[in-house]
C-alpha atoms as a PDB file:
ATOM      1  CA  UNK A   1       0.000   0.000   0.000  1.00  0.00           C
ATOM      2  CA  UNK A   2       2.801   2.157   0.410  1.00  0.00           C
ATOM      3  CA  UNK A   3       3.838   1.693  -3.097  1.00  0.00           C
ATOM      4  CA  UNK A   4       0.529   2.862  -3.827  1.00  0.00           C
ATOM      5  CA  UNK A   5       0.261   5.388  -2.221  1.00  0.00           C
ATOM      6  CA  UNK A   6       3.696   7.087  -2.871  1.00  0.00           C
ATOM      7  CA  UNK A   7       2.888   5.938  -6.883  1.00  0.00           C
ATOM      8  CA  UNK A   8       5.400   3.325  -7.207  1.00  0.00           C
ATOM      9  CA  UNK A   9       5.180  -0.013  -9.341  1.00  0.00           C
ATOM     10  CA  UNK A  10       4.254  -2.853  -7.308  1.00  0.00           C
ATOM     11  CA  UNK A  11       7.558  -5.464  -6.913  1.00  0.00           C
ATOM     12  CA  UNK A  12      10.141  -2.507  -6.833  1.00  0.00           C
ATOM     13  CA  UNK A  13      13.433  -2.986  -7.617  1.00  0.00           C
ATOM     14  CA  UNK A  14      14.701   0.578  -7.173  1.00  0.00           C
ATOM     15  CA  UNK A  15      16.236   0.782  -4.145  1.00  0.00           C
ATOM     16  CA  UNK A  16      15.934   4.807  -3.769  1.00  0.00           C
ATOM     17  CA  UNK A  17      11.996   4.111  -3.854  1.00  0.00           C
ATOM     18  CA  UNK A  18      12.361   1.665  -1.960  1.00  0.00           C
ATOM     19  CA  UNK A  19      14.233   3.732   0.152  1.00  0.00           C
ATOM     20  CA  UNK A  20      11.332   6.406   0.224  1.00  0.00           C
ATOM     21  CA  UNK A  21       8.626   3.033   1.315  1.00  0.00           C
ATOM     22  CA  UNK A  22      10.694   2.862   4.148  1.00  0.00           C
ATOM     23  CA  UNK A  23      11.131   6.243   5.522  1.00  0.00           C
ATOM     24  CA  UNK A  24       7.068   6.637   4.854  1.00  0.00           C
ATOM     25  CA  UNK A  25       6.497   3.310   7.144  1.00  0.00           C
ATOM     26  CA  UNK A  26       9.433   4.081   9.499  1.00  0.00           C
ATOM     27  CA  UNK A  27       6.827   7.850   9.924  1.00  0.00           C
ATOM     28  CA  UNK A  28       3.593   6.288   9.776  1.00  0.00           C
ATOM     29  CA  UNK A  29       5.226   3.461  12.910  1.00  0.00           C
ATOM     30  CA  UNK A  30       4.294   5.265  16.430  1.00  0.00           C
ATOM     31  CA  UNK A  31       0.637   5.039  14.788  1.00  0.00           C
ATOM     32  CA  UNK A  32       0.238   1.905  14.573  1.00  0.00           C
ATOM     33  CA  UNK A  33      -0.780  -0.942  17.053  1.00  0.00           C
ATOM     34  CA  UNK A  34       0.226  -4.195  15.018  1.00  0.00           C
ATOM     35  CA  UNK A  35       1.705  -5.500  11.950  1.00  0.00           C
ATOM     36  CA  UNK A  36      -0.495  -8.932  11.777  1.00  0.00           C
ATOM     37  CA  UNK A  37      -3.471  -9.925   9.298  1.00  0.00           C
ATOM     38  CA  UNK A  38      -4.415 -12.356  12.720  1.00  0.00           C
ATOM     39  CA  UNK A  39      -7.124 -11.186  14.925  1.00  0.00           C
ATOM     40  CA  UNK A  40      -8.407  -8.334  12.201  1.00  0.00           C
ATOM     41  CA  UNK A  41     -11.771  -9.041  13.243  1.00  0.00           C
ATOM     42  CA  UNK A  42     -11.408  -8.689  17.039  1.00  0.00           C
ATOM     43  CA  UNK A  43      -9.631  -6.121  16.841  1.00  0.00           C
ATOM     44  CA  UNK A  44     -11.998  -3.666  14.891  1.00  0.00           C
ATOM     45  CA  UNK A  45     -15.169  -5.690  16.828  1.00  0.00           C
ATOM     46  CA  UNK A  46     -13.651  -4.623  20.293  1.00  0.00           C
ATOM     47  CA  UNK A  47     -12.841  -1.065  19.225  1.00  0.00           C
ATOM     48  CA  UNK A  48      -8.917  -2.089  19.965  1.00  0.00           C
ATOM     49  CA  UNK A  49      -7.787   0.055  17.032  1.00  0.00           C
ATOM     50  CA  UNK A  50      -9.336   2.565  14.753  1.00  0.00           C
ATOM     51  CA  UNK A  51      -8.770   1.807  11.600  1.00  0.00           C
ATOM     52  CA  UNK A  52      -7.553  -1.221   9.870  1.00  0.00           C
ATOM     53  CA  UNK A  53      -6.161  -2.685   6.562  1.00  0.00           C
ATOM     54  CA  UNK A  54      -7.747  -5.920   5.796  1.00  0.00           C
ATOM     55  CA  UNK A  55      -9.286  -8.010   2.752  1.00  0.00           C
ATOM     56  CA  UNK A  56     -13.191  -6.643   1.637  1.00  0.00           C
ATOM     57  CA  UNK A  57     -15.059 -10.197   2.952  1.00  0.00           C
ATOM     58  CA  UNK A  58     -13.180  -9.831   6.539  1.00  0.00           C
ATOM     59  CA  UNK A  59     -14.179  -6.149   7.096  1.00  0.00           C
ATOM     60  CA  UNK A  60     -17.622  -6.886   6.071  1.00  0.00           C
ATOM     61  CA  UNK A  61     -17.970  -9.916   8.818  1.00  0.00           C
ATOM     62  CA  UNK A  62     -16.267  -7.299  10.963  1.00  0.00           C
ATOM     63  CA  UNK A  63     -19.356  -4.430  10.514  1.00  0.00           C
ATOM     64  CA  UNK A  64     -22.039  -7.378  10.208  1.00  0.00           C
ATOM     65  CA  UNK A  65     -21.076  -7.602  14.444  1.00  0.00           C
ATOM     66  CA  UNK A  66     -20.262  -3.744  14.834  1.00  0.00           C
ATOM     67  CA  UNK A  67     -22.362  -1.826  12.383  1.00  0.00           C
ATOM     68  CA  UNK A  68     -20.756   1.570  13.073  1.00  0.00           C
ATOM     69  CA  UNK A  69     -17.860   0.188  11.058  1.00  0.00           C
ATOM     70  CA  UNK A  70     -17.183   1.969   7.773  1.00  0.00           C
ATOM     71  CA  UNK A  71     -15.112   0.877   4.694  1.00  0.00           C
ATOM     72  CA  UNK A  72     -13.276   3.526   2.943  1.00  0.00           C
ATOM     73  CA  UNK A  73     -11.198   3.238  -0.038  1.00  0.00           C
ATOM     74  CA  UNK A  74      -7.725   5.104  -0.203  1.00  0.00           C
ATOM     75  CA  UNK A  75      -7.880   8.033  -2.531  1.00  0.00           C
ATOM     76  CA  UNK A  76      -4.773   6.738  -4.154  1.00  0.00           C
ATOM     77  CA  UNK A  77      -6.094   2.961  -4.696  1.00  0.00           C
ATOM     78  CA  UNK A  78      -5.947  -0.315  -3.071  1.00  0.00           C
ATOM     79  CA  UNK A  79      -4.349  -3.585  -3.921  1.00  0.00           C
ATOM     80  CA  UNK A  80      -6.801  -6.327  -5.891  1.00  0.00           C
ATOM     81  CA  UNK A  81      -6.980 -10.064  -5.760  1.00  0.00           C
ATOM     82  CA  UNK A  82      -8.509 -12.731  -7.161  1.00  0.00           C
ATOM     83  CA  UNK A  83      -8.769 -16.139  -5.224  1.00  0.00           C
ATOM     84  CA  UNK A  84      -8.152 -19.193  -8.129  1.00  0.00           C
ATOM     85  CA  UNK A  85      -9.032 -22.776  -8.226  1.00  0.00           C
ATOM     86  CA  UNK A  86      -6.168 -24.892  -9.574  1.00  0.00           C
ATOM     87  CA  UNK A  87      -5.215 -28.937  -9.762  1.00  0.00           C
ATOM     88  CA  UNK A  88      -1.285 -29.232  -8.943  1.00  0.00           C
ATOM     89  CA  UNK A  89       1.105 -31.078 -11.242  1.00  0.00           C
ATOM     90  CA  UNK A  90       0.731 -34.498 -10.397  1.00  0.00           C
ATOM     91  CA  UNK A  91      -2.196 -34.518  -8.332  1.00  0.00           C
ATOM     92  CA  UNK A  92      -3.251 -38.507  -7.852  1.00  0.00           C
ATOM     93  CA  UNK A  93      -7.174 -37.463  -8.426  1.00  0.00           C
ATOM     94  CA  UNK A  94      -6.747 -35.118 -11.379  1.00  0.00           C
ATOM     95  CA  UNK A  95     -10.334 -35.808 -12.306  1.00  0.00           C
ATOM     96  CA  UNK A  96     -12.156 -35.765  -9.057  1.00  0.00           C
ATOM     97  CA  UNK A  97     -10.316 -32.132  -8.995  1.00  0.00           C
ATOM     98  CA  UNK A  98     -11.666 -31.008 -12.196  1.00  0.00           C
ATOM     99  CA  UNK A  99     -14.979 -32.024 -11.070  1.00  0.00           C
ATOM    100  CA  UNK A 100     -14.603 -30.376  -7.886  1.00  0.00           C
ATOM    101  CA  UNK A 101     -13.669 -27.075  -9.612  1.00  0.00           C
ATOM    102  CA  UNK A 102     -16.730 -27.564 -12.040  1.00  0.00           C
ATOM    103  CA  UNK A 103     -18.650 -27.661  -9.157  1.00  0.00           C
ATOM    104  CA  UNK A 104     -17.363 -24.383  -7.318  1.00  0.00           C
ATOM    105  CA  UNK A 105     -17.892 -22.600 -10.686  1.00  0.00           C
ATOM    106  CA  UNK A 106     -21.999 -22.842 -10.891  1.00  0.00           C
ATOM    107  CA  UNK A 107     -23.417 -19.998 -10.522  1.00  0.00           C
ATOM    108  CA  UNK A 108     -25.257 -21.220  -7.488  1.00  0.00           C
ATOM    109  CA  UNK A 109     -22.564 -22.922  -5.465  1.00  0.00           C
ATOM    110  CA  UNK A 110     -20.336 -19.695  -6.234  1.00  0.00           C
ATOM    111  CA  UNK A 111     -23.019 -17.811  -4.590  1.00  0.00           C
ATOM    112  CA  UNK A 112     -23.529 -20.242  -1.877  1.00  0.00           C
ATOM    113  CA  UNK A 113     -19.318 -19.262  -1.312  1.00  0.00           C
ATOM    114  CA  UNK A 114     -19.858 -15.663  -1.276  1.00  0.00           C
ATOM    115  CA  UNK A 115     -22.824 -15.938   0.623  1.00  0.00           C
ATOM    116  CA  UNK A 116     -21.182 -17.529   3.745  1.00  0.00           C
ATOM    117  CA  UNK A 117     -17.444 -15.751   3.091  1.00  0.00           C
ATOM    118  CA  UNK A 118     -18.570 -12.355   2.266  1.00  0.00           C
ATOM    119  CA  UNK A 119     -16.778 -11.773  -0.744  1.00  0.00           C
ATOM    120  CA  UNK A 120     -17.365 -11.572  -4.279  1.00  0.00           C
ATOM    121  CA  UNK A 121     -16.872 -13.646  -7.194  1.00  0.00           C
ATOM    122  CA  UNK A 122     -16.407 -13.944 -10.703  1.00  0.00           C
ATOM    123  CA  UNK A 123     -18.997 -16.305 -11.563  1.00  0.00           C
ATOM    124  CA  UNK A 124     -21.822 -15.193 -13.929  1.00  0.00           C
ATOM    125  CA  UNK A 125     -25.306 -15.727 -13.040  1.00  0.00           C
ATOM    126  CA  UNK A 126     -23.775 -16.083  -9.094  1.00  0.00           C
ATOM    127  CA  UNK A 127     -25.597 -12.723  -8.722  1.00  0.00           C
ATOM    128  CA  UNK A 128     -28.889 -14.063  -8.851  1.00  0.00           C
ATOM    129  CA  UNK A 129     -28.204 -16.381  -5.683  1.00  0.00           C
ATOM    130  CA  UNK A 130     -26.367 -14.217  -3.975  1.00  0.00           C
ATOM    131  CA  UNK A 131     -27.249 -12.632  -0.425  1.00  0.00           C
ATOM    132  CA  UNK A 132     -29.466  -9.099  -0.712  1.00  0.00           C
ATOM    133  CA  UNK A 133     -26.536  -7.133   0.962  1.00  0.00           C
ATOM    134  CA  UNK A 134     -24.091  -8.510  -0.866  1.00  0.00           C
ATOM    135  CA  UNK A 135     -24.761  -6.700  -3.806  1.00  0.00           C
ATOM    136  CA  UNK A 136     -24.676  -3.222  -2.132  1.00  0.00           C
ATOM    137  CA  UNK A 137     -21.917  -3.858   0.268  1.00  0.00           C
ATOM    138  CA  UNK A 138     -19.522  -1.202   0.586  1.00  0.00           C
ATOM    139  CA  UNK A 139     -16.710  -3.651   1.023  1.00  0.00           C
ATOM    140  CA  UNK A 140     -17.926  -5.829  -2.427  1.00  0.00           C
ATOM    141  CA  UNK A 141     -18.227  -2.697  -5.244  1.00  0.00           C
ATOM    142  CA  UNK A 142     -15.252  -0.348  -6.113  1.00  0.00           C
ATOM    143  CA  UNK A 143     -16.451   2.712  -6.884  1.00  0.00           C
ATOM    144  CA  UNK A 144     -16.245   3.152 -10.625  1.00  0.00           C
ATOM    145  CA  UNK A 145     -12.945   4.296 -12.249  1.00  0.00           C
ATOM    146  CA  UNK A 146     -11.329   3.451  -8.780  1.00  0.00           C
ATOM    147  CA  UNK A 147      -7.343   2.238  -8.954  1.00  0.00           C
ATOM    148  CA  UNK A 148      -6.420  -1.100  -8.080  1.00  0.00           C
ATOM    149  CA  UNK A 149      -3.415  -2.639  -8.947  1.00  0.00           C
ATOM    150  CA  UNK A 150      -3.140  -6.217  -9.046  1.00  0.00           C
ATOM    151  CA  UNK A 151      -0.768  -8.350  -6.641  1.00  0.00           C
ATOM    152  CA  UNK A 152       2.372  -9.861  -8.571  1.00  0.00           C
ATOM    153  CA  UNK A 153       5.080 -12.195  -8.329  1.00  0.00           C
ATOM    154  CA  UNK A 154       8.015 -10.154  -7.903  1.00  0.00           C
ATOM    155  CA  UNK A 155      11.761 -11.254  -8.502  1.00  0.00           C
ATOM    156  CA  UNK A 156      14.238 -12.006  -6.249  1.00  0.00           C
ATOM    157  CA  UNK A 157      15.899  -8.911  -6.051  1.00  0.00           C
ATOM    158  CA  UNK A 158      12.361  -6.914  -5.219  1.00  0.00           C
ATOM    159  CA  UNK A 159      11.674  -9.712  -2.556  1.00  0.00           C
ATOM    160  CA  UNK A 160      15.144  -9.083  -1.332  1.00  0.00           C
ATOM    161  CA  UNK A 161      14.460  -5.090  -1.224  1.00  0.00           C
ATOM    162  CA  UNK A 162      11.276  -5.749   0.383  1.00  0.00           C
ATOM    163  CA  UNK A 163      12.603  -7.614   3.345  1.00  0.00           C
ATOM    164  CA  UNK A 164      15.263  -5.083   4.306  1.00  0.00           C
ATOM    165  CA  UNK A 165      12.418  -2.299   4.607  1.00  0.00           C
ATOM    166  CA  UNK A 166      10.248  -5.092   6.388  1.00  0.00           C
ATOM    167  CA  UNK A 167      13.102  -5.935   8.828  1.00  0.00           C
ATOM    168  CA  UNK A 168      14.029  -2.500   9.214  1.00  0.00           C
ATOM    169  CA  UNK A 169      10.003  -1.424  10.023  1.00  0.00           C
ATOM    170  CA  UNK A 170       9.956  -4.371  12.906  1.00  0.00           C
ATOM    171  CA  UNK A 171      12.617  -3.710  14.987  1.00  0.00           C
END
């Protein structure tokens, strides 16, 4: 989010931006409680912390038991995702997978997903099945024209840059 935010490509390999990621996070540090994706939930339930970055499904679980909550996107943009289905080389019930993943893409079992996970899908016709409040959730419908960048696989030498700033940032 940094990246983001300062307008720097995602799986940086410049170390003077990466330099800049750094001294933003090393700023932003006597604001912030914890650097942990555990206990999102209770955290923002129990009024711990404020604010919180988390995934869209999560923060709407999170207002469904504390309705004051509010999800806000960052002016600048936010990172996007997809989740995937996928049969590994050499899996020993290759078609008992593809049947499986057949399965998870029907509209209604897609829905039934979203429905229980709070968050969205790709599947067409899942709409029909899905939850009421699902399809006006804050957390489930980027405002149009919004940024999002997609998550990559970076190289080695951006991981590498990445992990200095992190270990710097924790201790």
């Amino acid at each position: 989010m940094a990246l983001i935010y300062l307008g720097f490509d995602q799986c940086n390999e410049n170390p003077a931006e990466m330099k800049k990621v750094q001294e933003l996070l090393l700023r932003q540090k006597p604001h912030v409680k914890v650097y942990n994706s555990d206990g999102i939930l209770e955290r923002l339930v129990s009024r711990e912390v404020a604010v919180h970055h988390n995934w869209n499904g999560y923060a709407m679980r999170a207002r469904m038991q504390y309705p004051a909550l509010k999800y806000a996107f960052p002016v600048e943009g936010v990172l996007s995702w997809v989740d995937n289905l996928v049969v590994p080389t050499g899996a020993k019930n290759y078609a008992n997978a593809i049947k499986f993943i057949e399965f998870m893409l029907q509209p209604e079992n897609a829905a039934m997903q979203s429905n229980n996970n709070r968050y969205a899908n790709g599947i067409k016709g899942s709409e029909a099945f899905m939850d009421k409040d699902l399809k006006t959730a804050p957390e489930l419908n980027v405002p149009e024209g919004y940024k999002t960048v997609f998550l990559e696989t970076c190289s080695e030498k951006a991981i590498r840059l990445y992990g200095k700033v992190w270990t710097r940032l924790k201790q």
